[in-house]
N, C-alpha and C. Protein backbone atom coordinates (compact mmCIF):
# COMPACT_ATOMS: atom_id res chain seq x y z
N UNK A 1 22.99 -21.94 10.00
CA UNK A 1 22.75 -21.76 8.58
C UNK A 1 23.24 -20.38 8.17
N UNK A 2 23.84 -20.60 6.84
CA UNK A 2 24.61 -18.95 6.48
C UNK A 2 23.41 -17.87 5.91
N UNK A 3 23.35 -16.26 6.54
CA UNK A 3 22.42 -15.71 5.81
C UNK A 3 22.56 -15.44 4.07
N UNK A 4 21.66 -15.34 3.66
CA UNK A 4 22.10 -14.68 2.12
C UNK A 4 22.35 -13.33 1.99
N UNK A 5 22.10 -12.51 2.83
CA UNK A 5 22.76 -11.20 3.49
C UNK A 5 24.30 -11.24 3.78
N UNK A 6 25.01 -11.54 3.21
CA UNK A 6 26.39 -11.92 3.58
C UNK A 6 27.24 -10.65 3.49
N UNK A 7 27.66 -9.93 4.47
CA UNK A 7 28.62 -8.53 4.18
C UNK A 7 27.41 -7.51 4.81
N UNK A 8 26.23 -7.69 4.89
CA UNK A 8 25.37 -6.82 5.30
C UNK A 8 24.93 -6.44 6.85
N UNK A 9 25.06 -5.28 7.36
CA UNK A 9 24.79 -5.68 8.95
C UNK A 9 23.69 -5.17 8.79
N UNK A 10 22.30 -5.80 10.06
CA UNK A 10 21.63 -4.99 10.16
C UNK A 10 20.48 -6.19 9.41
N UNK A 11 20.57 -7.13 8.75
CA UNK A 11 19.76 -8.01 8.39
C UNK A 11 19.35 -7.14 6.89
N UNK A 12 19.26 -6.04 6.87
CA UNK A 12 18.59 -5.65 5.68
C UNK A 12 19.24 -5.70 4.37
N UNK A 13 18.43 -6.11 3.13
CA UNK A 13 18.85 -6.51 1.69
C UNK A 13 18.87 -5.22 1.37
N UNK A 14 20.20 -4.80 0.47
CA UNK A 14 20.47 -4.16 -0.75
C UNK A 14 20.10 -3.98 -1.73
N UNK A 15 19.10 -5.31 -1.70
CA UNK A 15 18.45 -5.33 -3.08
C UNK A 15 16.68 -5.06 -3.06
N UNK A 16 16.13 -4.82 -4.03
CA UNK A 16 14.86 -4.65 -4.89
C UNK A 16 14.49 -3.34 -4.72
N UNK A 17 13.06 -3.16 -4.99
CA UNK A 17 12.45 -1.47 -4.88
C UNK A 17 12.13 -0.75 -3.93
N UNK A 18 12.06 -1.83 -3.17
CA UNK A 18 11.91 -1.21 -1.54
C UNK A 18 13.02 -0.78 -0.78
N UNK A 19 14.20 -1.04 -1.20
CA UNK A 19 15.27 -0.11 -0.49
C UNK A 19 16.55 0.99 -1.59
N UNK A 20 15.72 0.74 -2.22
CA UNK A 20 15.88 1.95 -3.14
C UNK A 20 16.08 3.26 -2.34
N UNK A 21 16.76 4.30 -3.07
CA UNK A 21 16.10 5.55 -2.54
C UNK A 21 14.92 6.34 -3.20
N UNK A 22 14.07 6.53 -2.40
CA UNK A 22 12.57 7.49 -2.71
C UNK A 22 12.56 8.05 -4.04
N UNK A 23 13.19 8.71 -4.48
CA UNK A 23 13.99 9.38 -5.69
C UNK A 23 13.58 8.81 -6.69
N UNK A 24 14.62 7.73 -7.02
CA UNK A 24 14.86 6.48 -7.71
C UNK A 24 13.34 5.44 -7.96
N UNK A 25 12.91 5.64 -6.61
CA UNK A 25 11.27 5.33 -6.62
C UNK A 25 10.24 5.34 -8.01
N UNK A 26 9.98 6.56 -7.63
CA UNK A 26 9.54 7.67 -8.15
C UNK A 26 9.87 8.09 -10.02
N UNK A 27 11.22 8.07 -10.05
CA UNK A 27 11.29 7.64 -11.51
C UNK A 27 11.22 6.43 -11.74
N UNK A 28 11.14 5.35 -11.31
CA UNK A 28 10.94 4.39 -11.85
C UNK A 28 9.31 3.84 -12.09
N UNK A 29 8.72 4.42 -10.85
CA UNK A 29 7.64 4.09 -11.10
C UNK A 29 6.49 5.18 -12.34
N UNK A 30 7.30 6.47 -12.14
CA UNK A 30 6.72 7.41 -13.54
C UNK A 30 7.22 6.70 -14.76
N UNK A 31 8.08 6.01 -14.82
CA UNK A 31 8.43 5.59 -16.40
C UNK A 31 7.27 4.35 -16.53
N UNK A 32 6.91 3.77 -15.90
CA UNK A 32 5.89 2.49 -16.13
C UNK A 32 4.91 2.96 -16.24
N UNK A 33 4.19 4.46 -15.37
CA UNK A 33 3.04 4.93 -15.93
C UNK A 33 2.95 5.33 -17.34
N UNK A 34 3.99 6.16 -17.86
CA UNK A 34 4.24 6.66 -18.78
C UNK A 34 4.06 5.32 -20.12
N UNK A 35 4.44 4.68 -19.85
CA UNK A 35 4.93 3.16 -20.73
C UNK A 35 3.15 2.88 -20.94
N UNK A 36 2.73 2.71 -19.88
CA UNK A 36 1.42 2.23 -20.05
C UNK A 36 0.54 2.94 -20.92
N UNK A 37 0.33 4.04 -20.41
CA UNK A 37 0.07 5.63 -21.05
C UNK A 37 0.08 5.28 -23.05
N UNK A 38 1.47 5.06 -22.76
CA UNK A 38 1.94 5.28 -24.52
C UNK A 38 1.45 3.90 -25.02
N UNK A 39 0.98 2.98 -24.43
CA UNK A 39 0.85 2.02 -25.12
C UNK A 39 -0.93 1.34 -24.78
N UNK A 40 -1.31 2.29 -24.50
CA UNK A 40 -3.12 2.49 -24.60
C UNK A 40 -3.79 1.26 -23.53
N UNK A 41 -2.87 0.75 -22.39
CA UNK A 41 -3.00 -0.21 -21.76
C UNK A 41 -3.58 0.61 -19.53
N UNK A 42 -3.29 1.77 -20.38
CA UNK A 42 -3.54 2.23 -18.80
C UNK A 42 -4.66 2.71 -18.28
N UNK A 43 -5.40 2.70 -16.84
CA UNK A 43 -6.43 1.95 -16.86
C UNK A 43 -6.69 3.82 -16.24
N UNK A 44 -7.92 4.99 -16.83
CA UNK A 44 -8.16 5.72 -16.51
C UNK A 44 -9.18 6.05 -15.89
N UNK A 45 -9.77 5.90 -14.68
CA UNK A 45 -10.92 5.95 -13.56
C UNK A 45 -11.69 6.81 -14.43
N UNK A 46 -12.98 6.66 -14.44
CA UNK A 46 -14.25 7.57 -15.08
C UNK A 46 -14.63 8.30 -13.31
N UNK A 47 -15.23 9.11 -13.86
CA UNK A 47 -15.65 10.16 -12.63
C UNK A 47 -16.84 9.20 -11.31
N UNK A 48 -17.18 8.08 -12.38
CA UNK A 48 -18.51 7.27 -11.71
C UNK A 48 -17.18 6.52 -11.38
N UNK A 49 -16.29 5.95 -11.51
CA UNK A 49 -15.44 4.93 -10.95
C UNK A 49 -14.69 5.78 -9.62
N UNK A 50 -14.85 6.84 -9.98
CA UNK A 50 -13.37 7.43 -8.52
C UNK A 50 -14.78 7.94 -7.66
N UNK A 51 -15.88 7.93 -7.99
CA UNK A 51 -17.13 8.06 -6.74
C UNK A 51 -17.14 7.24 -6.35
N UNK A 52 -17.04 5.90 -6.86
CA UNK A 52 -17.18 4.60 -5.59
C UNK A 52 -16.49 4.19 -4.89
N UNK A 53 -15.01 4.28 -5.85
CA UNK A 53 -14.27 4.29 -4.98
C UNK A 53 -13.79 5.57 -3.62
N UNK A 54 -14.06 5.85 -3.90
CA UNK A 54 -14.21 6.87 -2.56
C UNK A 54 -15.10 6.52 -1.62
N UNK A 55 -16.27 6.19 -1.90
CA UNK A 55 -17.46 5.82 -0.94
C UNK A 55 -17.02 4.58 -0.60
N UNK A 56 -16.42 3.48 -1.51
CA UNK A 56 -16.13 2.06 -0.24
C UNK A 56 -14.90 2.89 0.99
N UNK A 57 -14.31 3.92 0.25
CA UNK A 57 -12.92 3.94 1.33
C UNK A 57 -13.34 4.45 2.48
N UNK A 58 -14.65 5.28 2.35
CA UNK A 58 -15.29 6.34 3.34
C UNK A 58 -16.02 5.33 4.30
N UNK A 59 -16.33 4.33 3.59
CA UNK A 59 -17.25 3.30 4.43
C UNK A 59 -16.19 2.43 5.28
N UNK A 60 -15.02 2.15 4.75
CA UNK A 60 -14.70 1.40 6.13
C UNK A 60 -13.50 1.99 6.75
N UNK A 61 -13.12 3.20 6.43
CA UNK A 61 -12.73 4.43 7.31
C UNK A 61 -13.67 4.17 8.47
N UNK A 62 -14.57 4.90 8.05
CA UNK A 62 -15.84 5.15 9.33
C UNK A 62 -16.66 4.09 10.24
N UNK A 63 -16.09 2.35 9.60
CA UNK A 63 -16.44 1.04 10.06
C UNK A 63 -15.26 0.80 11.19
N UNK A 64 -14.01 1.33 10.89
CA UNK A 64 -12.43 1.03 11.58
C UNK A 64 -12.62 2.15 12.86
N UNK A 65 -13.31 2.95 12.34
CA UNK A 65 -13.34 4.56 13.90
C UNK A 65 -14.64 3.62 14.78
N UNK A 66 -15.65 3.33 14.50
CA UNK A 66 -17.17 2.96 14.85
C UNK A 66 -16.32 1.77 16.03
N UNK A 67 -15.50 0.69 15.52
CA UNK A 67 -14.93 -0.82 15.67
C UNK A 67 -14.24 -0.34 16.42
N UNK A 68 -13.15 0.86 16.80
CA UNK A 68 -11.81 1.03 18.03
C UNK A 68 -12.91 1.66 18.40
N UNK A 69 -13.82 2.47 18.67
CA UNK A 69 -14.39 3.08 20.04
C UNK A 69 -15.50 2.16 21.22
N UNK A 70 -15.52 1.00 20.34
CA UNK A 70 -16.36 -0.05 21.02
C UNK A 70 -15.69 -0.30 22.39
N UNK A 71 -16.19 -0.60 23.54
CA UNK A 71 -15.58 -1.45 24.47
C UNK A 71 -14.79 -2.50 24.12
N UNK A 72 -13.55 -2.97 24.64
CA UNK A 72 -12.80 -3.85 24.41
C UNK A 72 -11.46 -3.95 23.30
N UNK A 73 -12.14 -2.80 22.60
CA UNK A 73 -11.18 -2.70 21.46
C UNK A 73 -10.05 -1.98 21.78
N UNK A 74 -8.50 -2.08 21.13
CA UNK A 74 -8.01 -1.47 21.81
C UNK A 74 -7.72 -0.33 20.73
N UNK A 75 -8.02 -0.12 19.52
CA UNK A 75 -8.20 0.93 18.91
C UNK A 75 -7.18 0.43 17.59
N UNK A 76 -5.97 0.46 18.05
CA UNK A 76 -4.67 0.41 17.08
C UNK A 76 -4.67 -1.55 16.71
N UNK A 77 -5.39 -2.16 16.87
CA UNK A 77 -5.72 -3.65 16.58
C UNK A 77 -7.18 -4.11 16.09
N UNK A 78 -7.91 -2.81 16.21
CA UNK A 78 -9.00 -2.63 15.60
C UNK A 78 -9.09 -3.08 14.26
N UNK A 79 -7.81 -2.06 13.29
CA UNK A 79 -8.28 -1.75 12.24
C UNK A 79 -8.31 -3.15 11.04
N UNK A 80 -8.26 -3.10 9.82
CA UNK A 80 -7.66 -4.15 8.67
C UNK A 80 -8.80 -4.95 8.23
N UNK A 81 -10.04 -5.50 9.18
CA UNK A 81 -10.80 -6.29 8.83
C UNK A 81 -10.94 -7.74 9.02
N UNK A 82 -9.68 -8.32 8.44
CA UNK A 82 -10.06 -9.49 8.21
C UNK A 82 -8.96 -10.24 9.16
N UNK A 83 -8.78 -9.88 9.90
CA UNK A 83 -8.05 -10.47 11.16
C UNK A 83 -9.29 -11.72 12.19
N UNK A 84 -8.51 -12.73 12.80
CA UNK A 84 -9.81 -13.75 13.34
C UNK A 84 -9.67 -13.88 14.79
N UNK A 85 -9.38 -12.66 15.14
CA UNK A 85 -9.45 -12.29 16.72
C UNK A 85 -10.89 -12.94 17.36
């Protein structure tokens, strides 16, 4: 079967945002904040919203360290959660 990568070595696409360069990233993704911004649609964390969110991230930070130091674990397959090992 022919790839749709045709002319490309290396398997990798030319195309979308992910092989962009970093740069290019970066302005593109500041112009959509900006867009949002100007058009009263963008979503601004209250000080009580970026506390919780911090405390779920702190909680299973410290659930993923607790889970690789167990016996058996091998540390780097530990992490993610919802895996059905």
């Amino acid at each position: 079967m022919a790839s749709n990568n045709q002319g490309n070595q290396g398997g990798k696409s030319n195309r979308g945002f992910a092989s962009m360069d970093p740069q290019r990233q970066r302005e593109i993704a500041s112009e959509g904040g900006r867009a949002a911004h100007e058009k009263g649609t963008a979503h601004e964390f209250t000080s009580e919203e970026a506390r919780e969110a911090g405390r779920k991230g702190g909680m299973a930070r410290s659930a993923n360290r607790r889970n690789a130091a167990q016996p058996g674990n091998s540390g780097s397959h530990a992490g993610g959660g919802n895996s059905s090992n």
